[in-house]
Protein backbone atom coordinates (compact mmCIF):
# COMPACT_ATOMS: atom_id res chain seq x y z
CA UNK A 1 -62.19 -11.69 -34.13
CA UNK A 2 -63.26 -10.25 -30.70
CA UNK A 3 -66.78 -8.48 -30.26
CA UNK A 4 -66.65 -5.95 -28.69
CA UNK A 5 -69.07 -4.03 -26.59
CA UNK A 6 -69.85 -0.49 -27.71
CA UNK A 7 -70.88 0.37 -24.32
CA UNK A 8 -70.57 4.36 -22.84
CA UNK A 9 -66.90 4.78 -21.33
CA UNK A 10 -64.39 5.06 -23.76
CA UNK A 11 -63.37 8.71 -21.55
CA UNK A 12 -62.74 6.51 -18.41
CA UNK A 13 -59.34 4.52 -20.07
CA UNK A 14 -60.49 2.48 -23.39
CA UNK A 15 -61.36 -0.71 -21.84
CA UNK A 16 -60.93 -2.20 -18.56
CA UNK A 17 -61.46 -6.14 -19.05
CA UNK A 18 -60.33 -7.98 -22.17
CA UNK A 19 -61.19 -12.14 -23.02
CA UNK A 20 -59.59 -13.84 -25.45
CA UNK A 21 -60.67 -17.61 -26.17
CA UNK A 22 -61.70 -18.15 -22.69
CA UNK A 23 -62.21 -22.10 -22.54
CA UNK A 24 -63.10 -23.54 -18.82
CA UNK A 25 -62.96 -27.35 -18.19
CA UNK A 26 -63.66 -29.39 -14.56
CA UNK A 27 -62.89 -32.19 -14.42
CA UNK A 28 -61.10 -35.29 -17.20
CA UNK A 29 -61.47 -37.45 -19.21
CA UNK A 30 -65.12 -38.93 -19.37
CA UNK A 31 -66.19 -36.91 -16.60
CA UNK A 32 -64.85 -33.37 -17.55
CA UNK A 33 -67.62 -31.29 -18.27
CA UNK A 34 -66.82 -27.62 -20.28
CA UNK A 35 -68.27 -25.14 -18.61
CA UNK A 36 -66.65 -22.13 -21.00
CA UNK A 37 -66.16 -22.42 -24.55
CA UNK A 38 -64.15 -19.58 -27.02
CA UNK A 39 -65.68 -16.62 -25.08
CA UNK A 40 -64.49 -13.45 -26.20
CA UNK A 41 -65.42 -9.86 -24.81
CA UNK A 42 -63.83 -6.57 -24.48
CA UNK A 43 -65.43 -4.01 -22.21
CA UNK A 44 -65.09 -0.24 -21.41
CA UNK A 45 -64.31 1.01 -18.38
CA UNK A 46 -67.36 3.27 -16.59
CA UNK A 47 -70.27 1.20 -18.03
CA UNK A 48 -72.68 -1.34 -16.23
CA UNK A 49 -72.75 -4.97 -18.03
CA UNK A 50 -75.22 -7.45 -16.98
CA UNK A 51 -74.76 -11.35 -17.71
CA UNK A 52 -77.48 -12.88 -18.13
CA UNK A 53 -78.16 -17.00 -19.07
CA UNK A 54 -80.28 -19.95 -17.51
CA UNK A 55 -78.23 -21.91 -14.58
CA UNK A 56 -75.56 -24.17 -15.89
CA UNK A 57 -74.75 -21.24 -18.51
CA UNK A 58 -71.86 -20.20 -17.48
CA UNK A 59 -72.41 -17.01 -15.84
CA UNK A 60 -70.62 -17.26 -12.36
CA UNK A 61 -67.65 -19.17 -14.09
CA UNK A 62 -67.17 -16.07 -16.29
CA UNK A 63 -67.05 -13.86 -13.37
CA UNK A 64 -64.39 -16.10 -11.59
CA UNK A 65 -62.32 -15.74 -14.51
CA UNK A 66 -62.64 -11.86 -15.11
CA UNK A 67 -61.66 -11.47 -11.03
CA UNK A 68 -59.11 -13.44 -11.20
CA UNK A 69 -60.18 -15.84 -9.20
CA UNK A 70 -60.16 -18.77 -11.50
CA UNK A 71 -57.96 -19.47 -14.14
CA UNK A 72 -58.99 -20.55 -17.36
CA UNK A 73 -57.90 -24.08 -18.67
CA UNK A 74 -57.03 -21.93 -22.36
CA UNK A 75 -56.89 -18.30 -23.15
CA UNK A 76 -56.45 -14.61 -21.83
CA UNK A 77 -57.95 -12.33 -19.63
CA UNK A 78 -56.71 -8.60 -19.48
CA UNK A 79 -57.21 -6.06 -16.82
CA UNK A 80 -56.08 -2.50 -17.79
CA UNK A 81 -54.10 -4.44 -20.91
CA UNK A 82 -52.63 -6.50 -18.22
CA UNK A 83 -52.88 -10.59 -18.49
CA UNK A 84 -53.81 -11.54 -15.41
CA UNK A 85 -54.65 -15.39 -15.57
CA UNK A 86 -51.27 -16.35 -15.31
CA UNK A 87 -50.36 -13.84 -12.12
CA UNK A 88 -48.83 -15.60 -9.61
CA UNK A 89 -51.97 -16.05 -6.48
CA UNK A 90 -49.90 -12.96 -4.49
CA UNK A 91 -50.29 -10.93 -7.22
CA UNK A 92 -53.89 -11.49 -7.86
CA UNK A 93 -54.54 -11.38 -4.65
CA UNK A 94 -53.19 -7.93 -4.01
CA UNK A 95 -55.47 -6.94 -7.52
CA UNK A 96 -58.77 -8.17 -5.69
CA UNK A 97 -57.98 -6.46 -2.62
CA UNK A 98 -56.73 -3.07 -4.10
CA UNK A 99 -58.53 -2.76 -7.75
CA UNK A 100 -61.82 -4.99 -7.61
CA UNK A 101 -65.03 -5.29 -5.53
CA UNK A 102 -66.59 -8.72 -5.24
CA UNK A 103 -70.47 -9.35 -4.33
CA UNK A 104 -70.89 -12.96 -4.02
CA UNK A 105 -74.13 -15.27 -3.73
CA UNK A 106 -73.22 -16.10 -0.42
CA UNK A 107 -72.46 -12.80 1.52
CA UNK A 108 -69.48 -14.19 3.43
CA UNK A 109 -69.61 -11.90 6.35
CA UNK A 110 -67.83 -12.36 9.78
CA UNK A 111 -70.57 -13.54 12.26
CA UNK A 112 -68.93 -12.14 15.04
CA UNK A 113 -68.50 -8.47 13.46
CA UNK A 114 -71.40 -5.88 13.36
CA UNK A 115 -72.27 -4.56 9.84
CA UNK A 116 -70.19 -1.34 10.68
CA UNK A 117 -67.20 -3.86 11.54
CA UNK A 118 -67.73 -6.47 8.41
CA UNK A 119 -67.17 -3.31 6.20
CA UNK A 120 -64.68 -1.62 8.29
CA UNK A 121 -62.27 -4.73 7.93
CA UNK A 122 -62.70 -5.15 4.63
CA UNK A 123 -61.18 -1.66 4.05
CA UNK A 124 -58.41 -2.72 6.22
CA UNK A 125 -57.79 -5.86 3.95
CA UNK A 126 -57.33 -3.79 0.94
CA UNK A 127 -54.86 -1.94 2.63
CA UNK A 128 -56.64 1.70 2.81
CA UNK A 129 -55.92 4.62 5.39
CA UNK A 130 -57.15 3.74 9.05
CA UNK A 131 -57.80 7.46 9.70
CA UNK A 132 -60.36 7.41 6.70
CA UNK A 133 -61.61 3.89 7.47
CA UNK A 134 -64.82 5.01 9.50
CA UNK A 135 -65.85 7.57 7.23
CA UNK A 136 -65.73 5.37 4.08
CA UNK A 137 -67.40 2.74 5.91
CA UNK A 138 -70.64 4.66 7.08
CA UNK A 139 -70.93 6.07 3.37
CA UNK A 140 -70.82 2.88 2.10
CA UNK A 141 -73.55 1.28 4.27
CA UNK A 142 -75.54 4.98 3.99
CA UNK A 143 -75.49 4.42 0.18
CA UNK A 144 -77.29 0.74 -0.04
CA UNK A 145 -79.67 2.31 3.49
CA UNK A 146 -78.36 0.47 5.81
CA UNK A 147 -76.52 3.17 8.52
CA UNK A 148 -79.29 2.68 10.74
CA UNK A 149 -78.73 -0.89 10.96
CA UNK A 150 -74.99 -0.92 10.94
CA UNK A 151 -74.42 -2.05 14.62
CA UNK A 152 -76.16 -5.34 13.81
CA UNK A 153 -74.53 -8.16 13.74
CA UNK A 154 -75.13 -10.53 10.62
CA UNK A 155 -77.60 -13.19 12.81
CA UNK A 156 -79.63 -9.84 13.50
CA UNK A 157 -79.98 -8.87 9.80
CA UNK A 158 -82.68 -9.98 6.97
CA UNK A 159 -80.79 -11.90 4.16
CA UNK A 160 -81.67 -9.02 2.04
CA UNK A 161 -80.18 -6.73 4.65
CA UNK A 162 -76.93 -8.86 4.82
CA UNK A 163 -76.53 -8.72 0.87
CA UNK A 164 -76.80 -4.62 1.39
CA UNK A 165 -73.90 -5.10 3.94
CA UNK A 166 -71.80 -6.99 1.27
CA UNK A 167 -72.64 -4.60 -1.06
CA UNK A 168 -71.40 -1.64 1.36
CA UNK A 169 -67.93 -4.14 2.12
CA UNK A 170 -67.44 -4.27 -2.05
CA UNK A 171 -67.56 -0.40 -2.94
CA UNK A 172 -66.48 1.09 0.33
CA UNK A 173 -62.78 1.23 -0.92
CA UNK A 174 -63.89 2.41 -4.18
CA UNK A 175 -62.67 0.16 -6.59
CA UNK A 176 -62.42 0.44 -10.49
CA UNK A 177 -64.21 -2.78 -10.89
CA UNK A 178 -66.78 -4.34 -9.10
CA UNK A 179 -67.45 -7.88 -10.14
CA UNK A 180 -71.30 -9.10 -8.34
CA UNK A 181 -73.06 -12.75 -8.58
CA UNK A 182 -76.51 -12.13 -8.16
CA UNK A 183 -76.08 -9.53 -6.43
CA UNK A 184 -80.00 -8.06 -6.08
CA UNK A 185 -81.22 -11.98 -5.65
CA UNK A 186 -82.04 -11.47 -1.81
CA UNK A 187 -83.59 -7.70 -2.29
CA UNK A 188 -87.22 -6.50 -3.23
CA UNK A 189 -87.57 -4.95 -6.30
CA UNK A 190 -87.73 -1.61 -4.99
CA UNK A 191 -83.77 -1.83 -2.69
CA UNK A 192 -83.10 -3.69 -5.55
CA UNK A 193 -83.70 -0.70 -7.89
CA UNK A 194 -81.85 1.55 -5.05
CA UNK A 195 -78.76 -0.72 -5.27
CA UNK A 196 -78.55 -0.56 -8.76
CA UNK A 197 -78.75 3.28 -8.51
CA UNK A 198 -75.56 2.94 -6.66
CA UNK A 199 -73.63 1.14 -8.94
CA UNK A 200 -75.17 3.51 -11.41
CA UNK A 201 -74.05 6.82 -9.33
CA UNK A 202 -71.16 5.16 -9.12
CA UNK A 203 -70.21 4.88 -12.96
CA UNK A 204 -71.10 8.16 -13.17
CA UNK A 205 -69.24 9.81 -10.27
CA UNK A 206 -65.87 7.37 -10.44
CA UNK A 207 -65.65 5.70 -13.92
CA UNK A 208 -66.34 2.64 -11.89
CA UNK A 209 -67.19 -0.89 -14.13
CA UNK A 210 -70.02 -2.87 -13.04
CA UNK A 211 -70.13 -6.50 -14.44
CA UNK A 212 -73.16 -8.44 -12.67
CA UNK A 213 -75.18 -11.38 -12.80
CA UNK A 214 -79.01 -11.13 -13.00
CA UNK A 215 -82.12 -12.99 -13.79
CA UNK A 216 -84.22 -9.89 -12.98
CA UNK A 217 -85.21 -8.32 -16.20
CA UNK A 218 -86.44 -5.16 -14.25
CA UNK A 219 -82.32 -5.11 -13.84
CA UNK A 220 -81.44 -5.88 -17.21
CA UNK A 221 -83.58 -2.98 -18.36
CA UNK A 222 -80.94 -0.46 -15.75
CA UNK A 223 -77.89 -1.38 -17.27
CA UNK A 224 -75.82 -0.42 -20.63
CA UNK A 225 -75.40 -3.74 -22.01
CA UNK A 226 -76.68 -7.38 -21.77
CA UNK A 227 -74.23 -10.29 -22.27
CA UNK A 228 -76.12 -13.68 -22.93
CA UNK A 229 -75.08 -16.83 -22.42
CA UNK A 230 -75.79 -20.48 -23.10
CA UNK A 231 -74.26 -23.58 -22.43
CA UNK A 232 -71.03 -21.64 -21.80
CA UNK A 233 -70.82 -19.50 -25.21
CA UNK A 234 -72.22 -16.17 -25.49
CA UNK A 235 -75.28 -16.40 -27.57
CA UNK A 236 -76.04 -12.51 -27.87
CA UNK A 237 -74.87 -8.91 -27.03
CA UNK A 238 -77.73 -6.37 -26.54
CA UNK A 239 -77.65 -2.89 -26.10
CA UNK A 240 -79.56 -0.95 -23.87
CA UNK A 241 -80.83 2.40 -25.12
């Protein structure tokens, strides 16, 4: 029987993400090592959902699997009541580049492109407007404060800076999902507050989902649900009044 999250966002759609018996195995025989076991979750679309779990959990190899950038070695994973693990790469491809936003641990950013640029392109790989492309780009880097710095080229930028910039690159064609590792890990607590009060505008404004990563209990305390897990099960669901 799934648990599901009662989270805020049933208006936006029902739910956005669906995992049934998720089960993730590297590796074979004597040296296969499980990092998913019979993970099951259902969540609504417009809420914030933090994961939360010790390294080695299984956090980031949920993630992979909700973005569809990892298939599962057994079970389902549903986007908008679509199955996705079993997409052909094209297809989940185009769904990354169109539908979800992706904050990694590593930023990933083009050395050779200013912050302006980095984001700029990134709209241009999901396939939105040119004529549009500049204005959605400066928003994006105004809304995690970092327009002033947005001629800087990666090398010239704090890591906490460059995290802001691959923050800006994930929402700045507004997607209905953003998927983030970590993604406050190189920021102070107080942009790390600010950035969470974008994703949290962002709910609000768009029906956006947020699923993120986080050690931080400062940012556990922000968002509408807390997903633990431990040695790749989840342990506990926690609401966040």
């Amino acid at each position: 029987m799934l648990a599901k999250v009662e989270l805020p966002g049933e208006a936006f759609g029902g739910m956005i993400l669906k995992a049934v018996g998720l089960k993730r195995v590297f590796g074979r025989g004597a040296a296969a090592v499980t990092a998913l076991s019979d993970v099951h979750l259902e969540i609504p679309a417009g809420s914030m959902v933090a994961l939360k779990g010790r390294s080695g959990s299984g956090k980031t190899t949920l993630l992979n699997m909700l973005s569809a950038l990892d298939e599962p070695t057994e079970g389902q994973v549903f986007f908008r009541d679509k199955e996705i693990t079993r997409m052909p790469g094209k297809e989940r491809s185009a769904l990354r580049r169109k539908e979800i936003g992706l904050v990694f641990q590593s930023f990933g950013l083009i050395p050779l492109m200013n912050a302006y640029e980095n984001v700029e392109f990134g709209l241009r790989v999901a396939g939105t407007s040119f004529k549009g492309n500049r204005e959605a780009a400066e928003h994006a880097l105004e809304q995690v404060g970092m327009k002033e710095r947005m001629k800087h080229r990666p090398a010239e930028l704090s890591g906490g800076e460059q995290q802001r910039v691959a923050i800006a690159r994930a929402i700045a064609h507004k997607p209905v999902l953003l998927i983030a590792d970590e993604p406050t890990a190189e920021l102070d607590s107080r942009m790390g507050i600010q950035v969470m009060r974008v994703f949290r505008e962002l709910v609000h404004r768009s029906g956006m989902t947020v699923v993120l990563t986080t050690h931080d209990p400062g940012i556990m305390e922000l968002v509408d649900h807390v997903i633990s897990l431990e040695d790749g099960r989840i342990v506990s669901q926690t609401n966040i009044e």
